[in-house]
N, C-alpha and C. Protein backbone atom coordinates (compact mmCIF):
# COMPACT_ATOMS: atom_id res chain seq x y z
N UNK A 1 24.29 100.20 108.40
CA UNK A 1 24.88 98.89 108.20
C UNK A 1 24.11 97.89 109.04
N UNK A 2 23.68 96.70 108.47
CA UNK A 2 22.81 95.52 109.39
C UNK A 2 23.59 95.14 110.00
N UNK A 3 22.84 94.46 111.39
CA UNK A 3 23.79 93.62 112.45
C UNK A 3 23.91 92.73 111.74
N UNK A 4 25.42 92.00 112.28
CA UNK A 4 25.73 90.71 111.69
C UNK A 4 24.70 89.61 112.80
N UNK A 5 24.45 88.55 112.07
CA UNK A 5 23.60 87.57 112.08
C UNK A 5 24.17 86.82 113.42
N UNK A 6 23.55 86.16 114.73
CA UNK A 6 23.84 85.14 115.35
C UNK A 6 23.45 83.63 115.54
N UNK A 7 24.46 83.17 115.11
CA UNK A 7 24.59 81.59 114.79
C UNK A 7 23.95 81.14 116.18
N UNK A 8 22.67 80.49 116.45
CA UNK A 8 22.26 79.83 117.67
C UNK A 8 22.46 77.87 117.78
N UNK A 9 22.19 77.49 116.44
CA UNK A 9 22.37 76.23 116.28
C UNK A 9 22.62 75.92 115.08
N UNK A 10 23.83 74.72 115.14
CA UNK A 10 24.01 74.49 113.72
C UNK A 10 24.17 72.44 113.84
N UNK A 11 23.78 72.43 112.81
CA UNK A 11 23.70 70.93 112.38
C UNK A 11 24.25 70.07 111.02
N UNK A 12 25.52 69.54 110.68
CA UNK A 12 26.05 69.20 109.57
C UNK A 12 25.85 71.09 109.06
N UNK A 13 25.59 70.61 107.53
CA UNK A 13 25.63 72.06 107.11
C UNK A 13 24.46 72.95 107.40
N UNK A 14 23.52 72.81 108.64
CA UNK A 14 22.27 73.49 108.21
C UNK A 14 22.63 74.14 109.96
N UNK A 15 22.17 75.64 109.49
CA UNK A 15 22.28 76.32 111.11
C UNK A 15 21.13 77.00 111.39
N UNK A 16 20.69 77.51 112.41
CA UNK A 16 19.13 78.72 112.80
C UNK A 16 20.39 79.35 113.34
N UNK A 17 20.01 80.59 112.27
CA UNK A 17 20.34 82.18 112.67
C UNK A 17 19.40 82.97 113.22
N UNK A 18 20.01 83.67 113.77
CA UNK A 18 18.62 84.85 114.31
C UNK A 18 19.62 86.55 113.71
N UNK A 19 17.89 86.71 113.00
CA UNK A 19 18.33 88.24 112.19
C UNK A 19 17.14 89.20 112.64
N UNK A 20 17.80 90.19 113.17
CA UNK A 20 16.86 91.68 113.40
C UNK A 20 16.25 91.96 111.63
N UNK A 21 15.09 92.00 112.12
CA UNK A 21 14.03 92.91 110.85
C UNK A 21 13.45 94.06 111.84
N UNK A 22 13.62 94.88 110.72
CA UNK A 22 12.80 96.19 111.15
C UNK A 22 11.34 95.78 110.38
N UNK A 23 10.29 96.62 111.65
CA UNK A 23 9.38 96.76 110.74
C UNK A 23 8.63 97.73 110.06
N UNK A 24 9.34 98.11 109.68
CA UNK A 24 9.13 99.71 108.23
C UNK A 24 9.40 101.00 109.24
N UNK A 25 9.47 101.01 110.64
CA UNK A 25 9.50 102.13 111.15
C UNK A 25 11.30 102.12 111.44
N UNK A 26 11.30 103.51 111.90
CA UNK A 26 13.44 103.57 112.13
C UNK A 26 13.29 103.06 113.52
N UNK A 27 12.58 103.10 114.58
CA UNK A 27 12.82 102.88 115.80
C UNK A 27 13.77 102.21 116.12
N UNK A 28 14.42 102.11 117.04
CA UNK A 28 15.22 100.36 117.35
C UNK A 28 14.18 99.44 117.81
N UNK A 29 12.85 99.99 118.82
CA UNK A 29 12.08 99.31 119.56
C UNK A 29 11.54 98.39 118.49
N UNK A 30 10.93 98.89 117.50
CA UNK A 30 9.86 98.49 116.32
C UNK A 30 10.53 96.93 115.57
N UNK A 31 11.77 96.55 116.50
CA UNK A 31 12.69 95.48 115.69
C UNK A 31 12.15 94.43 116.04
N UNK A 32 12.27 93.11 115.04
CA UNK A 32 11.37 91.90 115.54
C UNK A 32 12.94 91.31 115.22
N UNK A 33 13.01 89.86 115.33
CA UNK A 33 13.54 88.80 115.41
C UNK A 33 12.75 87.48 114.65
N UNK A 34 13.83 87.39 113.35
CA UNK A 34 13.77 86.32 112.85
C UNK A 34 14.56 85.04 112.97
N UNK A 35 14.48 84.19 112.83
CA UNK A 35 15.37 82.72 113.45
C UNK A 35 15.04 81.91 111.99
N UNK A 36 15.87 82.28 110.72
CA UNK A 36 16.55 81.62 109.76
C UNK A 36 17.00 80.18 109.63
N UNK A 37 16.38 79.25 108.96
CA UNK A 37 17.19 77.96 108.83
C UNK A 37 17.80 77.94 107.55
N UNK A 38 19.71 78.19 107.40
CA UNK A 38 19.94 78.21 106.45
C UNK A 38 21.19 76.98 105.84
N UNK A 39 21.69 77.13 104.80
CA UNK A 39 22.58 75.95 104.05
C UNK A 39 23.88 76.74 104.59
N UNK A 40 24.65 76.67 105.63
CA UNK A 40 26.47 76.74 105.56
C UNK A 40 26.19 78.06 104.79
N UNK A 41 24.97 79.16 105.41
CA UNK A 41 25.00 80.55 105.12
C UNK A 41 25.10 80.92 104.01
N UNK A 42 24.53 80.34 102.99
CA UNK A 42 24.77 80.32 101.56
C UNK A 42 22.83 80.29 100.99
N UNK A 43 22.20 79.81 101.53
CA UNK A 43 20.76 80.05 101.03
C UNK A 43 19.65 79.36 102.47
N UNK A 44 18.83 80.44 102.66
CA UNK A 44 17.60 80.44 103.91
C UNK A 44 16.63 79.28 102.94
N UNK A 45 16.36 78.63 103.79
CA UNK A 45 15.68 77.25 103.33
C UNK A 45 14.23 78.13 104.06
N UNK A 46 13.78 78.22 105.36
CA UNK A 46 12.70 78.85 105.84
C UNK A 46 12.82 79.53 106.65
N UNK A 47 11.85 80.92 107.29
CA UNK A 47 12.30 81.64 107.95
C UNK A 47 11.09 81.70 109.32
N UNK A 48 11.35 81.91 110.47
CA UNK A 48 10.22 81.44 111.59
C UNK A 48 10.43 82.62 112.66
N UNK A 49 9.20 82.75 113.00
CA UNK A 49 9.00 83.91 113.94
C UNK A 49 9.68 83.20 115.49
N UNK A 50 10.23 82.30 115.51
CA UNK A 50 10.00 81.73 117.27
C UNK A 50 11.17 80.52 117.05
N UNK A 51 12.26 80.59 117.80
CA UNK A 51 13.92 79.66 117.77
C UNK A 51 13.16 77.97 117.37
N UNK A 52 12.07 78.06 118.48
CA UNK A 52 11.11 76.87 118.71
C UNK A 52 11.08 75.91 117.12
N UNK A 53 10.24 77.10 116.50
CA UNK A 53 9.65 76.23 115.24
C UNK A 53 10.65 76.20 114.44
N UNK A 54 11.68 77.20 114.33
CA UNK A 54 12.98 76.92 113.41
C UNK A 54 14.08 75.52 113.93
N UNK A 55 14.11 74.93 114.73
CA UNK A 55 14.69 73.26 115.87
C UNK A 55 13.42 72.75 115.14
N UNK A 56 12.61 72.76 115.42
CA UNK A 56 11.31 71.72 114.95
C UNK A 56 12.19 71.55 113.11
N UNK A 57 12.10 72.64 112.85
CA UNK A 57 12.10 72.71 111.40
C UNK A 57 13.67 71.94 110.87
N UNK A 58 14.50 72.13 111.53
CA UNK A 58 15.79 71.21 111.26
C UNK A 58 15.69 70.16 112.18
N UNK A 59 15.07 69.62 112.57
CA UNK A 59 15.07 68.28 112.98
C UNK A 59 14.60 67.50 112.03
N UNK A 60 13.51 67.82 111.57
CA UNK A 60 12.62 66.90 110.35
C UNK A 60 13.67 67.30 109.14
N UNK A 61 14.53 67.63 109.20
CA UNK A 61 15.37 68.02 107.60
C UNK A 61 16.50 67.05 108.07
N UNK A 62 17.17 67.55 108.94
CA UNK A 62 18.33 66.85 109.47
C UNK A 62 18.31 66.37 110.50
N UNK A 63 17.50 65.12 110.45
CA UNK A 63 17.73 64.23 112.38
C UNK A 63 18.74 64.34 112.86
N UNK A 64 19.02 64.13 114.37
CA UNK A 64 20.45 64.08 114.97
C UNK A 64 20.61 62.35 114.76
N UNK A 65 21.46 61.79 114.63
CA UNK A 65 21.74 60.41 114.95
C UNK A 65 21.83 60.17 116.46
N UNK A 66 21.19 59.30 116.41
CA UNK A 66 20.95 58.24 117.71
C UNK A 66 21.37 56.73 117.69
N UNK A 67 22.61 56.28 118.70
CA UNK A 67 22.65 54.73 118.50
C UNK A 67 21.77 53.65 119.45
């Protein structure tokens, strides 16, 4: 059974998840970390090796407001 997904940031409807991928081996070690930008968990818009570029990546989609 996959780990459930952790919500790190969310913005209106758009959040960066971070999801364990294996990579083809069973190890646990062999696990990478993906950081998901998705719609209110309903469809992954892009997916980024690093929390970094997935914030970069919902900022330019969804600015924060500033007054």
């Amino acid at each position: 059974m996959p780990a459930s997904p952790s919500i790190l940031a969310e913005r209106g409807l758009l959040r960066v998840v971070a999801r364990k991928r294996e990579n083809g081996n069973l190890s646990p070690i062999d696990c990478d970390v993906s950081y998901d930008v998705e719609i209110d968990g309903q469809e992954v818009l892009k997916s980024f090796v690093s929390f970094g570029e997935a914030i970069q990546f919902m900022d330019m989609v969804a600015p924060t407001e500033r007054s």
